[in-house]
Structures are given as structure tokens and as C-alpha cells.
N, C-alpha and C. Protein backbone atom coordinates (compact mmCIF):
# COMPACT_ATOMS: atom_id res chain seq x y z
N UNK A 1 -10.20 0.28 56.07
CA UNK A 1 -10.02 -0.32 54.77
C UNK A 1 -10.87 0.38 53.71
N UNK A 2 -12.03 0.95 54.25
CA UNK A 2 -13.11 1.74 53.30
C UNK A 2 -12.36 3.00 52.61
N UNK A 3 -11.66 3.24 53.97
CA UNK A 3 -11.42 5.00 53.44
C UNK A 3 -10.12 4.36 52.11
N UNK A 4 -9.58 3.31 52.06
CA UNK A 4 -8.28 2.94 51.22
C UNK A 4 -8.80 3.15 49.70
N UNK A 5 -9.70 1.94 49.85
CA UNK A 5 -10.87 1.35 48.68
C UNK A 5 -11.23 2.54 47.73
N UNK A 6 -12.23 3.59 48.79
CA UNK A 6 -12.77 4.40 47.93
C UNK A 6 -11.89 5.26 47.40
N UNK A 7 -10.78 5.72 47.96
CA UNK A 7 -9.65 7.09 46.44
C UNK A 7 -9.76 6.25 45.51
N UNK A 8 -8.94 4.70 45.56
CA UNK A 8 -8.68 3.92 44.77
C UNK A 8 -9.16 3.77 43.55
N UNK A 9 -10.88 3.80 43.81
CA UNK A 9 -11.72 3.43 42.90
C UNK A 9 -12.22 4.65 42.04
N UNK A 10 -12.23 5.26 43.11
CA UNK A 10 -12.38 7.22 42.93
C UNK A 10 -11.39 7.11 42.07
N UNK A 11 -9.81 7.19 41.45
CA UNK A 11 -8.86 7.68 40.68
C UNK A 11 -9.07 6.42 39.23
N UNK A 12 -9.55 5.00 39.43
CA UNK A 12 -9.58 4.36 38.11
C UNK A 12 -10.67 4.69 37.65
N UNK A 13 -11.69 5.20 38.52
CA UNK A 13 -12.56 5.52 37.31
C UNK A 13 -12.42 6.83 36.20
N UNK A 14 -11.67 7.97 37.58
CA UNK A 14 -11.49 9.31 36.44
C UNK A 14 -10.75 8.99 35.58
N UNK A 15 -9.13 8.26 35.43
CA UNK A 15 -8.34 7.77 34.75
C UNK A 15 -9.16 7.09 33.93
N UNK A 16 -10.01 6.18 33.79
CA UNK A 16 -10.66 5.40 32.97
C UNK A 16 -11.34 6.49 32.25
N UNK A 17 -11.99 7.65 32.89
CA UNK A 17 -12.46 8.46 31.87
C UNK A 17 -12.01 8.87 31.17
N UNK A 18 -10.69 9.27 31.76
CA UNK A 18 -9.59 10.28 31.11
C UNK A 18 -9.54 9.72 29.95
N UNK A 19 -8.84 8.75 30.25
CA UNK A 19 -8.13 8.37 28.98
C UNK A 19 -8.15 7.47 27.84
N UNK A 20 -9.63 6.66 28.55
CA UNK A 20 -10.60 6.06 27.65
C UNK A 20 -11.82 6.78 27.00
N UNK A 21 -11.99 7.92 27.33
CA UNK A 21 -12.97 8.37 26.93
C UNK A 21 -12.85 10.15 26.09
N UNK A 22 -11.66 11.04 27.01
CA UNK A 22 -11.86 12.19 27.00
C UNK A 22 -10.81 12.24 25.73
N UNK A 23 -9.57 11.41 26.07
CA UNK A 23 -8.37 11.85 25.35
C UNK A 23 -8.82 11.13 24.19
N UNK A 24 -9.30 10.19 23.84
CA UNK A 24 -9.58 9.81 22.35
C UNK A 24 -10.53 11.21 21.58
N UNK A 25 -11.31 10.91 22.24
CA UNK A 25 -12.17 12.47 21.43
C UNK A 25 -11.82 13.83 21.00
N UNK A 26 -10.85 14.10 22.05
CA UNK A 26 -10.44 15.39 22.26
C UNK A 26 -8.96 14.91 20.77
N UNK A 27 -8.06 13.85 20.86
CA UNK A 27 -6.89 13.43 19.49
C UNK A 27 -7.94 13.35 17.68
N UNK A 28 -8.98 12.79 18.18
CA UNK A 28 -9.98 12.71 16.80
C UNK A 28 -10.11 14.10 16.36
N UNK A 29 -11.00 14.53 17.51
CA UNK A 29 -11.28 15.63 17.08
C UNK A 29 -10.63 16.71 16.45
N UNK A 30 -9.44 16.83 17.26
CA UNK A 30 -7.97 17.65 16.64
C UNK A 30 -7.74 17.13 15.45
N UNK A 31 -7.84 15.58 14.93
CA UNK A 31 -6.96 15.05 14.06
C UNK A 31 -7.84 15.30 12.58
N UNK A 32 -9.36 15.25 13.09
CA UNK A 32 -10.39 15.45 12.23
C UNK A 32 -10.32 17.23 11.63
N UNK A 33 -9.83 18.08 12.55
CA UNK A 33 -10.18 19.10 12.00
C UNK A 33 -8.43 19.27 11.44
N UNK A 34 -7.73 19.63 11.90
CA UNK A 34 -6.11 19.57 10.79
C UNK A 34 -6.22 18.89 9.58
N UNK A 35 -6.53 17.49 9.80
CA UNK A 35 -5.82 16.16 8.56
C UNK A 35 -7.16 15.47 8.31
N UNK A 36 -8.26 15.93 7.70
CA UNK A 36 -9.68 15.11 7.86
C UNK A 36 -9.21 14.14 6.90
N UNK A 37 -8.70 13.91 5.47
CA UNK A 37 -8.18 13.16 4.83
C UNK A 37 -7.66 11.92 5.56
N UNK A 38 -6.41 12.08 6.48
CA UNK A 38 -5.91 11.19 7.10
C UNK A 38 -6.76 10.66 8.05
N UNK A 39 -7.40 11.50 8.78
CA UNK A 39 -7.93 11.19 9.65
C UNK A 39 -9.02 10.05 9.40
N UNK A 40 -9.40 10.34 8.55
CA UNK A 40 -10.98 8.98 7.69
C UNK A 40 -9.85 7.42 6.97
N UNK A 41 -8.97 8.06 7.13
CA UNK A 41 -8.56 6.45 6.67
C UNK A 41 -7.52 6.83 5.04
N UNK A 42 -7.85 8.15 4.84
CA UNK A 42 -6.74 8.29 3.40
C UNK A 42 -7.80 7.68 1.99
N UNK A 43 -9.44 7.66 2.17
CA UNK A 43 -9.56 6.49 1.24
C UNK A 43 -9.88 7.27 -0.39
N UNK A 44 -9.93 6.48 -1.11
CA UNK A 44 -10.21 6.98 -2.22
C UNK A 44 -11.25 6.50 -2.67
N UNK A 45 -12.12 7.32 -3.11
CA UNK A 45 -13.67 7.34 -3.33
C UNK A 45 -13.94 7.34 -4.75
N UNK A 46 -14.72 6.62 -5.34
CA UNK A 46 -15.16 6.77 -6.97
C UNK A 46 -16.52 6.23 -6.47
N UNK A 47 -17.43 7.27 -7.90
CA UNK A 47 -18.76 7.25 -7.50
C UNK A 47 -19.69 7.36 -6.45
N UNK A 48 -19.30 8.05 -5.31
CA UNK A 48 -19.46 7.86 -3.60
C UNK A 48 -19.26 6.25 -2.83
N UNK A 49 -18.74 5.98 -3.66
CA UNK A 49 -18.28 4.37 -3.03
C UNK A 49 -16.51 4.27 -2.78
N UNK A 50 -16.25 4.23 -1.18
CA UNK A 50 -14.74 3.97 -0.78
C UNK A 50 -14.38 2.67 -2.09
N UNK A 51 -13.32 2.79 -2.27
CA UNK A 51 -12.93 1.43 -2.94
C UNK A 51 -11.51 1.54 -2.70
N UNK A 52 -10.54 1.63 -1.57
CA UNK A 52 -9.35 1.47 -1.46
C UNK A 52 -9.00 2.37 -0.56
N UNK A 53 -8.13 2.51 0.14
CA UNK A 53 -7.04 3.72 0.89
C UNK A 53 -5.65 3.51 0.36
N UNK A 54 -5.29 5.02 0.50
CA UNK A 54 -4.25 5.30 -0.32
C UNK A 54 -2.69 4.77 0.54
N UNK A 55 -3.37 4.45 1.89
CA UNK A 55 -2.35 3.81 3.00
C UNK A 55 -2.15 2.31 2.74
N UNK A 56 -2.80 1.18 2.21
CA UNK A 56 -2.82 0.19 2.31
C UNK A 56 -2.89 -0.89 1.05
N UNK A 57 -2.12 -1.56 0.34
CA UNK A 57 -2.10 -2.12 -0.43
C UNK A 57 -3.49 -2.89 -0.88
N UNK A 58 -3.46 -3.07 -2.00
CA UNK A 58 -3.90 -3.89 -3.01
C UNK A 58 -3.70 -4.77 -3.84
N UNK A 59 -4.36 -6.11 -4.05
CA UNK A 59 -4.03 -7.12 -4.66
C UNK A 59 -4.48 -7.27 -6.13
N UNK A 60 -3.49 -6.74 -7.12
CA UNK A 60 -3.26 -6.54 -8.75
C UNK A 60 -2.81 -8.16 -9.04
N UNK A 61 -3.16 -8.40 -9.90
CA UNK A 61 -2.45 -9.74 -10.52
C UNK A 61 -2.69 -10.21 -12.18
N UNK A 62 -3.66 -9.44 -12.75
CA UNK A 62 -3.69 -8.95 -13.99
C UNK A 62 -2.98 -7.92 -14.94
N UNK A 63 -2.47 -8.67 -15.82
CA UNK A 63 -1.16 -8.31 -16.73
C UNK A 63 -1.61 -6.53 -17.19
N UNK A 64 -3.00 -6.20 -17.36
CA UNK A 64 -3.14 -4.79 -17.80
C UNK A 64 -2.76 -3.96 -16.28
N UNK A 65 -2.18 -4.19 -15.15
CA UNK A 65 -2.67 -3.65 -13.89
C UNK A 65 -0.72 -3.70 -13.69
N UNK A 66 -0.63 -2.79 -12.94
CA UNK A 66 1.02 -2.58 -11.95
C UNK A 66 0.50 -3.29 -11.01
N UNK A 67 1.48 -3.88 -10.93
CA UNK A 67 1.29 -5.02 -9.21
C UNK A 67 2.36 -4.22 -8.48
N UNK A 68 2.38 -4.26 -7.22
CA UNK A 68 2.59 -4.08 -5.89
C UNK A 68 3.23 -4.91 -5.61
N UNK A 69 3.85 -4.17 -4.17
CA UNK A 69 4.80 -5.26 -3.70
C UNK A 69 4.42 -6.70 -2.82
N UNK A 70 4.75 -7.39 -3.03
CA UNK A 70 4.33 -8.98 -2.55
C UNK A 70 3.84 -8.89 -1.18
N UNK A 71 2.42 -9.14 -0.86
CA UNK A 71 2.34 -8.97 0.32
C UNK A 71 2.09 -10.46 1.52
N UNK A 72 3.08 -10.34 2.97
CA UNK A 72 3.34 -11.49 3.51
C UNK A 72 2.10 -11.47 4.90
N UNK A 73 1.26 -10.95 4.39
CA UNK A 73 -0.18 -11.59 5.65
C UNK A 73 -0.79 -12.44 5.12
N UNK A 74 -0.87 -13.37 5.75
CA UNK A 74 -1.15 -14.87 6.06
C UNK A 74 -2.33 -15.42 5.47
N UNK A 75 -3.64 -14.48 5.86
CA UNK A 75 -4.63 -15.47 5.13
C UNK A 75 -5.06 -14.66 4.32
N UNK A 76 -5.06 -13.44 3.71
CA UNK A 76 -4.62 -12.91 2.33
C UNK A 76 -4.16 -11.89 1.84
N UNK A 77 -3.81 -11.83 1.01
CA UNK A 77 -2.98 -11.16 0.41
C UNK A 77 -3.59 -9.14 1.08
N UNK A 78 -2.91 -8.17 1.32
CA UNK A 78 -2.90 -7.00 1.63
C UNK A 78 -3.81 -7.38 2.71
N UNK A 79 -3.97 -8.12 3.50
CA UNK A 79 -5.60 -8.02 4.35
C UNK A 79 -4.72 -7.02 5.60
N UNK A 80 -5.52 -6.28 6.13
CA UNK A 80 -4.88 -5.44 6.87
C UNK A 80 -5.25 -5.99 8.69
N UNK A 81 -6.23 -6.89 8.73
CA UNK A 81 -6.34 -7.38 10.43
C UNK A 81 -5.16 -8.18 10.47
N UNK A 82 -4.29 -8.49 9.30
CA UNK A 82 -3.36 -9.97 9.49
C UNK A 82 -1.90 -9.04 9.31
N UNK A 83 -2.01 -7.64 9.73
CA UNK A 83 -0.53 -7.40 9.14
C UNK A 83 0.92 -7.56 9.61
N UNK A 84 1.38 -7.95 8.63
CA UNK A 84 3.08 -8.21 9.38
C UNK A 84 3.95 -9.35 8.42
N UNK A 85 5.34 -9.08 8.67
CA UNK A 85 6.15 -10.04 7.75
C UNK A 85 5.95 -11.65 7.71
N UNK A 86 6.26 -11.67 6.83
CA UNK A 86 6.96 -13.13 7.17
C UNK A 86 8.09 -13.75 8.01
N UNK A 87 9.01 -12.78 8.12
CA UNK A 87 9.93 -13.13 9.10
C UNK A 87 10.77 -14.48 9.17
N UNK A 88 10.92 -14.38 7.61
CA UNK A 88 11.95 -15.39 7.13
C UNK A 88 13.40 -15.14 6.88
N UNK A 89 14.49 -15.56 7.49
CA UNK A 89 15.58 -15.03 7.06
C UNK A 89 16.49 -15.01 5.85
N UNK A 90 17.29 -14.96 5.39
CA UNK A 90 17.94 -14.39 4.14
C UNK A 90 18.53 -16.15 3.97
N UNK A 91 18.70 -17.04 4.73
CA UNK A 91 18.91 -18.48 4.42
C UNK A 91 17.53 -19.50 4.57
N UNK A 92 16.62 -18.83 4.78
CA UNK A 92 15.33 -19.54 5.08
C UNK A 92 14.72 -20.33 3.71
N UNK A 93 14.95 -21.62 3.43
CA UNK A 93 14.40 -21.80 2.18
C UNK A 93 12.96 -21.70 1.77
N UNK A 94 12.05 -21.40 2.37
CA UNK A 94 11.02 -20.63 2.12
C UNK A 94 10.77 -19.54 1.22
N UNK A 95 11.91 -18.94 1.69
CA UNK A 95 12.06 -17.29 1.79
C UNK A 95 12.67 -17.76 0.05
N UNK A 96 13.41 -18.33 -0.10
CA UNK A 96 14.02 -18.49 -1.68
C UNK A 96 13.09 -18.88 -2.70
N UNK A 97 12.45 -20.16 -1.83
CA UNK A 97 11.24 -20.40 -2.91
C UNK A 97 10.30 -19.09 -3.13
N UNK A 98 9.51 -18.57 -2.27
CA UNK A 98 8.74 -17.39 -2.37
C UNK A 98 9.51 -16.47 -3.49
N UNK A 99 10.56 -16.20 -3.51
CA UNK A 99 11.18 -15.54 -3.91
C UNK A 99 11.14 -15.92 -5.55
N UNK A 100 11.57 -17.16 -5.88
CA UNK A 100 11.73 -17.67 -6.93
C UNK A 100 10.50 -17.77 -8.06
N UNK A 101 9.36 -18.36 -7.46
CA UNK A 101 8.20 -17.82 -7.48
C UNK A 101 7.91 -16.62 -8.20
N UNK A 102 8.14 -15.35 -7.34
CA UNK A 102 7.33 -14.29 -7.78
C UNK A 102 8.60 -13.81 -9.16
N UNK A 103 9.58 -14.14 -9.56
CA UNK A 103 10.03 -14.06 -10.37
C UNK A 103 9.87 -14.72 -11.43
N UNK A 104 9.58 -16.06 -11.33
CA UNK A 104 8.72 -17.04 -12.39
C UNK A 104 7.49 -15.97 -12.92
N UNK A 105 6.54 -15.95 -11.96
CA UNK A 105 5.73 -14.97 -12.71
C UNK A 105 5.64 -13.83 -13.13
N UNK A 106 6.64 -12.74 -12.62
CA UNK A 106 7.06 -11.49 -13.55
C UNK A 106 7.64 -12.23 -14.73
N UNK A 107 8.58 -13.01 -14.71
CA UNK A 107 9.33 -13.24 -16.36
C UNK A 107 7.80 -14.33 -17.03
N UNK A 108 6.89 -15.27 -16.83
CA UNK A 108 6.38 -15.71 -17.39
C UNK A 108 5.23 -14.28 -17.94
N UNK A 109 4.56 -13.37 -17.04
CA UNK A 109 3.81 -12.24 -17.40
C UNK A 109 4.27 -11.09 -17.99
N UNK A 110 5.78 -11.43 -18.66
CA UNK A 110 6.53 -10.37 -19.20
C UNK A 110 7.45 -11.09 -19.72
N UNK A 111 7.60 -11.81 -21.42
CA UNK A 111 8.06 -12.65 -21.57
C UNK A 111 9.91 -12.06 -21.80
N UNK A 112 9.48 -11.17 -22.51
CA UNK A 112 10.48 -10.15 -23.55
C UNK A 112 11.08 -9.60 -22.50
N UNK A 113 11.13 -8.93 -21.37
CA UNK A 113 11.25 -8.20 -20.47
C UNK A 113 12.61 -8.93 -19.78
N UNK A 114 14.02 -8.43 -20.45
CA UNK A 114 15.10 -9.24 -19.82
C UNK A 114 15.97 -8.21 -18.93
N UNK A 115 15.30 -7.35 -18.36
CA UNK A 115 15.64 -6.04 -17.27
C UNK A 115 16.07 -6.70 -15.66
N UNK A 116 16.91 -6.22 -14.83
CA UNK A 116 16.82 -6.53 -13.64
C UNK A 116 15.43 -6.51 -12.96
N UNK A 117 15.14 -7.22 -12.24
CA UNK A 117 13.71 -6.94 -11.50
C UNK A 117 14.12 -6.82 -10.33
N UNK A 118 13.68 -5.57 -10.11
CA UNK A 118 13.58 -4.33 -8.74
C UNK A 118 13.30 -5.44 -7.87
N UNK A 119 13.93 -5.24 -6.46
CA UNK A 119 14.21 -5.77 -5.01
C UNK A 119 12.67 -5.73 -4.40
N UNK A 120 11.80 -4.80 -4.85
CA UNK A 120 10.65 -4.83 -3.91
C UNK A 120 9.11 -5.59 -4.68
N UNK A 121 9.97 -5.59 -6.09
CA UNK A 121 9.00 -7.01 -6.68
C UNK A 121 8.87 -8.16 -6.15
N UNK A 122 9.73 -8.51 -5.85
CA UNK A 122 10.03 -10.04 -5.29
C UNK A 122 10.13 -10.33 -3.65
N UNK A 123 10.32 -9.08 -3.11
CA UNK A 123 9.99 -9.55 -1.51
C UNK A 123 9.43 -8.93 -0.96
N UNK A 124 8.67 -9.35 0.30
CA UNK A 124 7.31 -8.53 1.16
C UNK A 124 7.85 -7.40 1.82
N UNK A 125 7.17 -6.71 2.68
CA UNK A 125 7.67 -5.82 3.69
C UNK A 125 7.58 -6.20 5.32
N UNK A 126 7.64 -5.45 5.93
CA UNK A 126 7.71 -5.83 7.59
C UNK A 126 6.02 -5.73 7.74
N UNK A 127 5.35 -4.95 6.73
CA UNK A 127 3.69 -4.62 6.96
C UNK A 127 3.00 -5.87 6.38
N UNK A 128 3.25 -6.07 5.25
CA UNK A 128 3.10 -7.20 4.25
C UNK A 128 1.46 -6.08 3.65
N UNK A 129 1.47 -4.86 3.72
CA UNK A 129 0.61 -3.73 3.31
C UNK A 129 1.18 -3.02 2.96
N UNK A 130 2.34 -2.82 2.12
CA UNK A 130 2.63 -1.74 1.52
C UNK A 130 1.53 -1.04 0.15
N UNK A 131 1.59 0.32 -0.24
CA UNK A 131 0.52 0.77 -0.85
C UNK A 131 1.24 0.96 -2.12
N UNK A 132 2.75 1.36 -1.96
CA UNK A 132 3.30 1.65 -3.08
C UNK A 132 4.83 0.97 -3.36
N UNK A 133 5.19 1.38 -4.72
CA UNK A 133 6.49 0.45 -4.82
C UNK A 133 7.58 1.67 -5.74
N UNK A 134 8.94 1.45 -5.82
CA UNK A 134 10.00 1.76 -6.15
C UNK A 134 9.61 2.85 -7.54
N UNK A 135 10.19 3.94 -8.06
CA UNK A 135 10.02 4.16 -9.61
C UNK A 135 10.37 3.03 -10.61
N UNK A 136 11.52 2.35 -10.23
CA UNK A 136 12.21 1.41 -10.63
C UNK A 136 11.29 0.42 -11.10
N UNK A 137 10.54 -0.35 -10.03
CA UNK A 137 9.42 -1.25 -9.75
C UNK A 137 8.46 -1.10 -11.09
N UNK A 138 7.85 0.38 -10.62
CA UNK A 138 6.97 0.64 -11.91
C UNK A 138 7.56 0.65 -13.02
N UNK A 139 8.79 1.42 -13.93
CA UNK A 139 9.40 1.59 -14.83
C UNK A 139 9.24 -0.25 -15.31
N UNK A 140 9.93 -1.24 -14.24
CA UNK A 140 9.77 -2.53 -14.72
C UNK A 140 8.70 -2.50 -15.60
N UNK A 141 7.27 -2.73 -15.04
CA UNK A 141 6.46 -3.34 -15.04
C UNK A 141 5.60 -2.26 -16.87
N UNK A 142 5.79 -1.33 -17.21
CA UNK A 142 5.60 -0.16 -18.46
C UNK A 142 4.83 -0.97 -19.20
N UNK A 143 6.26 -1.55 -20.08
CA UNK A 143 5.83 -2.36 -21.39
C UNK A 143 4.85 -3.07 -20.95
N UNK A 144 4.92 -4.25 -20.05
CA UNK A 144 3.92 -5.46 -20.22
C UNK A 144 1.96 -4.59 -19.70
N UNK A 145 2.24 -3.72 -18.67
CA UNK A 145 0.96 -2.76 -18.60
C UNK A 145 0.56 -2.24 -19.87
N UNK A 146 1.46 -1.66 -20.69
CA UNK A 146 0.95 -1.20 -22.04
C UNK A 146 0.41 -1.85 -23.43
N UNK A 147 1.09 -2.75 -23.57
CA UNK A 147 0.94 -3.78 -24.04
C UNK A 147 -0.51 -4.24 -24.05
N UNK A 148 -0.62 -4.74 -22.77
CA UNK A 148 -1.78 -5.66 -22.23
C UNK A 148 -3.01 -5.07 -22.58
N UNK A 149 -3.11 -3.48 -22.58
CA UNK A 149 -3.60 -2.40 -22.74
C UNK A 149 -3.78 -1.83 -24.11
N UNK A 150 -3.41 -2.20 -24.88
CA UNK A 150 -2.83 -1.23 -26.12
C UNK A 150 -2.72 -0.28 -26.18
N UNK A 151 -1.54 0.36 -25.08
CA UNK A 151 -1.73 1.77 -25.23
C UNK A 151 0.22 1.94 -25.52
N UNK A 152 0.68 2.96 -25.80
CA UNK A 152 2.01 3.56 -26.23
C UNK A 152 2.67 3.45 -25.05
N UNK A 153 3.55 2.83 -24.82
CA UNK A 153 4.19 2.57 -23.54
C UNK A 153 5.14 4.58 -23.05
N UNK A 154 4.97 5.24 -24.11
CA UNK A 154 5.38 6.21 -23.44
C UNK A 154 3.94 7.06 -22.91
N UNK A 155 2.78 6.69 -22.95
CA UNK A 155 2.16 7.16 -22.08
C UNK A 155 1.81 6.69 -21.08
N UNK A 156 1.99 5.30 -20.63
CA UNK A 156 2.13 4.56 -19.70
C UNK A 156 3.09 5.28 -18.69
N UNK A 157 4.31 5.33 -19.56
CA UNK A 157 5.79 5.78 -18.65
C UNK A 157 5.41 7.32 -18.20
N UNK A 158 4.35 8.23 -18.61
CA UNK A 158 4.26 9.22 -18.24
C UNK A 158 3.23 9.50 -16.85
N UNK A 159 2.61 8.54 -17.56
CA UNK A 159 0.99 8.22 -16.36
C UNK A 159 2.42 7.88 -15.01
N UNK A 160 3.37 7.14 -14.80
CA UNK A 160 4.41 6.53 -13.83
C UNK A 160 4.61 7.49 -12.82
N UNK A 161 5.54 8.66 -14.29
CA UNK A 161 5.99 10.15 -13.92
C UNK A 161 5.26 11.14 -13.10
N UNK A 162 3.74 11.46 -13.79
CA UNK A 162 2.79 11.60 -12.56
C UNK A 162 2.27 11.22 -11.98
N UNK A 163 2.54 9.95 -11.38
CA UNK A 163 2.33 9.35 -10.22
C UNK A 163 2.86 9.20 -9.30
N UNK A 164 4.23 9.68 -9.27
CA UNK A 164 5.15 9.29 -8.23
C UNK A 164 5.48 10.71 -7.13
N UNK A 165 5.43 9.96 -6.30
CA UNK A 165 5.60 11.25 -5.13
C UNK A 165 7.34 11.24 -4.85
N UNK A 166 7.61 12.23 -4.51
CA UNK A 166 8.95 12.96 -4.04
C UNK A 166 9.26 12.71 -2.83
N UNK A 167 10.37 12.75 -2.64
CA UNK A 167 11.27 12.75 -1.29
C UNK A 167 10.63 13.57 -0.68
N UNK A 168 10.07 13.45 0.78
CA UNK A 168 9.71 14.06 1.67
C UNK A 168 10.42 15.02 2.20
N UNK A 169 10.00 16.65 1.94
CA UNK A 169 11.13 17.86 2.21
C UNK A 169 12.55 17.99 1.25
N UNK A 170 12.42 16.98 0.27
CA UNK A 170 13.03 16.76 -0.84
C UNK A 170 14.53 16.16 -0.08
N UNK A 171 14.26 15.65 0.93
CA UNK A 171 15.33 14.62 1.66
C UNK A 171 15.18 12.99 1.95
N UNK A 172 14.14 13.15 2.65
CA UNK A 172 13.43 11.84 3.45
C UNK A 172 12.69 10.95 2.61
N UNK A 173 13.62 9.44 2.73
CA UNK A 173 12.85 8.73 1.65
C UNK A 173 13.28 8.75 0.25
N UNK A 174 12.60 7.63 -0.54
CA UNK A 174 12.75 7.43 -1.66
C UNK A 174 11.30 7.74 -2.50
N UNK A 175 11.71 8.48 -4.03
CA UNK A 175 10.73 8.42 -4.33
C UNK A 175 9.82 7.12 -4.95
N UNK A 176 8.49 7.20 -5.00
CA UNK A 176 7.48 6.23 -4.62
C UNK A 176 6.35 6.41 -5.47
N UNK A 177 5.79 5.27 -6.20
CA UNK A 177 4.34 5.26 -6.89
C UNK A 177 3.44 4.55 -6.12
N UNK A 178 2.38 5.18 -6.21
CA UNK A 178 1.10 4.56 -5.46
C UNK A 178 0.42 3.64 -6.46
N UNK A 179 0.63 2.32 -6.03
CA UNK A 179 -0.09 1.52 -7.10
C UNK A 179 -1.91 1.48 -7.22
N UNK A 180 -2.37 1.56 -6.26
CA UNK A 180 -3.45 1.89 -6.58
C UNK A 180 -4.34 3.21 -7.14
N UNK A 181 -3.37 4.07 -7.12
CA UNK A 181 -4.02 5.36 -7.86
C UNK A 181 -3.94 5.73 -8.70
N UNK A 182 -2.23 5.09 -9.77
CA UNK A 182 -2.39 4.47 -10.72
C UNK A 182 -2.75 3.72 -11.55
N UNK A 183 -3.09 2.48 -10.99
CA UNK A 183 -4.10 1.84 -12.04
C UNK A 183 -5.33 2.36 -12.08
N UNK A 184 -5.95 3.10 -10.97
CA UNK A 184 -7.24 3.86 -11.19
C UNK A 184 -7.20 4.76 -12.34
N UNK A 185 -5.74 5.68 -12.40
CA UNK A 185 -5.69 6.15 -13.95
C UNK A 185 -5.40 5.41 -14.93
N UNK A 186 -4.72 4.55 -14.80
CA UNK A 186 -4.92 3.88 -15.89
C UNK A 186 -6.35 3.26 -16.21
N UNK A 187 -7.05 2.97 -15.48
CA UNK A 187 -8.56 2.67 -15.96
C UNK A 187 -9.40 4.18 -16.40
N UNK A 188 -8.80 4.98 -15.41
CA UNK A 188 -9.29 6.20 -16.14
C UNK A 188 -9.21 6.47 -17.95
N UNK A 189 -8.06 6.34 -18.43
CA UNK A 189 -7.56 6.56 -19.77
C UNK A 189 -8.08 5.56 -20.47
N UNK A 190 -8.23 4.26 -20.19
CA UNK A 190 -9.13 3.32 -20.87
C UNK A 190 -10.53 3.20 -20.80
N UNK A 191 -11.55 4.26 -20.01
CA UNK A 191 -12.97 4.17 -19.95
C UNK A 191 -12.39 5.55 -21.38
N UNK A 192 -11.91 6.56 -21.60
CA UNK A 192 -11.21 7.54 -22.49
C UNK A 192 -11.04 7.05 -23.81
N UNK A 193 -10.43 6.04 -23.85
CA UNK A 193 -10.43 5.21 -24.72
C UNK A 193 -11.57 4.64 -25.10
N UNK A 194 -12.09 4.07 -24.78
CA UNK A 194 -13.42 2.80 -24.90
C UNK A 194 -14.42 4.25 -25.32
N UNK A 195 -15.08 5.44 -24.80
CA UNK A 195 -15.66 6.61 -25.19
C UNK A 195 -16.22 6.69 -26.93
């Protein structure tokens, strides 16, 4: 029974090394020297202080700020240990109220604003962490950011323009604004302002 025991224990422990110990270091390490950006988390740094990643949403809810798409983790809003949908279906009256909701407050935080409101304003994702939203989304949201701001809504709409990333290989995907790296410029142009 000894001679059984000991390979046994002999193979979970190398396996336990393996692949608890060797193969993580050896994927970091690779991942650290290719993609060090990705690899740290994507974050974005002001003043040597992280204050966001460019992977993971943020919670905007002030009229000078682009809000993001509605996020459905549970005990708050973008928290990333809680991620995942709501998982309400398309007859779920939940799902309508929520819905109804976040449209009350785009049209109450945008009074004038009688535009369709973009599909990813009003409902979460499967992450309930999305980082960015539609051109569309942003284009919505221009005036009432500028406004709020006093700034010329066509430099708003331009700040949008360079913000938005491209189809991946100019195929894959839709193009996309990062809401948080935008309103960072936009606070950029208003410390510019305030000067």
C-alpha cells in the first residue's frame, strides 16, 4: 500500500508545484514583459495616484460628467468583486421599471434633449462593468456635458471624436468611448479653463 501512496503523493505535489506555483510566474512574467500596461491592471494614474482602470467602469452621475452604461452589480454600482448581470428577461417587470427609471433621469438631467436615447444608456451589461459606451451614447449625452460646463458643445463633440477608439483591425467591434478618460479630459480642459 506504501509503494501506491508514495508516487501518488510524489505527482500532487510536483503538479501542485507545477501549476500552482511555476506556471503562474512563468504567464506573469511573460505577460509583464510583452503587455506591462495590461498586465498591472490597464490603470490610469494622475499625480502617482491609480484612480481608475481603463478596463472597468465608473460611477458618473453628475450632469458636468458622461455617464456610462448602467451598471447591474448588486451592492454597487461598477464594484468589480460583485460582477455580473442582472439577468432579467425582456418581460421581467423589473427589468422595465429599471429601465424606465434610467430614462426618467436622462430626460429629467437633459430637459431639452428630445433625441432617441442610445440602447446602452438604459440597460446593464452581462459584466454590469462596462468601461465604455456607444459613439451614439456619448454624442447623446454633448449638450447637457457642455452646458453644465460652459463650454461650446462643439468642443465637447470633439473631445468625443478623440476619444473614441476604432474597430479592432478596422473590423471587430463597434466603435467605443472610454468614459472615464474622457471625463478626465474633460476635467483636464476645465483645470485650462479655471488657469
Amino acid at each position: 500500500m506504501t509503494s501506491q501512496i508514495r508516487p501518488v503523493l510524489v505527482l500532487f505535489a510536483f503538479l501542485t508545484l507545477m501549476t500552482g506555483v511555476v506556471y503562474p510566474f512563468v504567464v506573469t512574467g511573460i505577460g509583464t514583459a510583452l503587455f506591462p500596461d495590461a498586465a498591472r491592471g490597464s490603470l490610469i494614474v494622475r499625480d502617482g495616484q491609480p484612480i481608475g482602470s481603463r478596463l472597468i467602469g465608473r460611477s458618473f452621475t453628475e450632469p458636468k460628467y458622461f455617464w456610462g452604461r448602467p451598471s447591474a452589480t448588486a451592492t454597487a454600482p461598477y464594484n468589480a468583486l460583485a460582477s455580473g448581470g442582472s439577468n432579467q428577461g425582456p418581460l421581467n417587470p423589473a427589468l422595465e421599471e429599471a429601465v424606465r427609471g434610467r430614462i426618467e433621469a436622462l430626460r429629467t438631467a437633459d430637459p431639452g434633449n428630445g433625441a432617441l436615447i442610445p440602447v446602452d444608456l438604459i440597460t446593464a451589461s452581462a459584466s454590469g462593468l462596462d468601461p465604455h459606451i456607444s459613439v451614439a451614447a456619448a454624442q447623446y449625452q454633448v449638450a447637457r456635458v457642455a452646458n453644465a460646463r460652459g463650454l461650446p458643445a462643439t468642443q465637447v463633440g470633439e473631445l468625443v471624436v478623440g476619444h473614441t477608439s476604432e474597430r479592432w483591425l478596422g473590423l471587430f467591434g463597434e466603435p467605443t468611448v472610454n468614459v472615464l478618460a474622457l471625463n478626465l479630459a474633460l476635467d483636464d480642459i476645465a483645470g485650462r479653463v479655471g488657469e
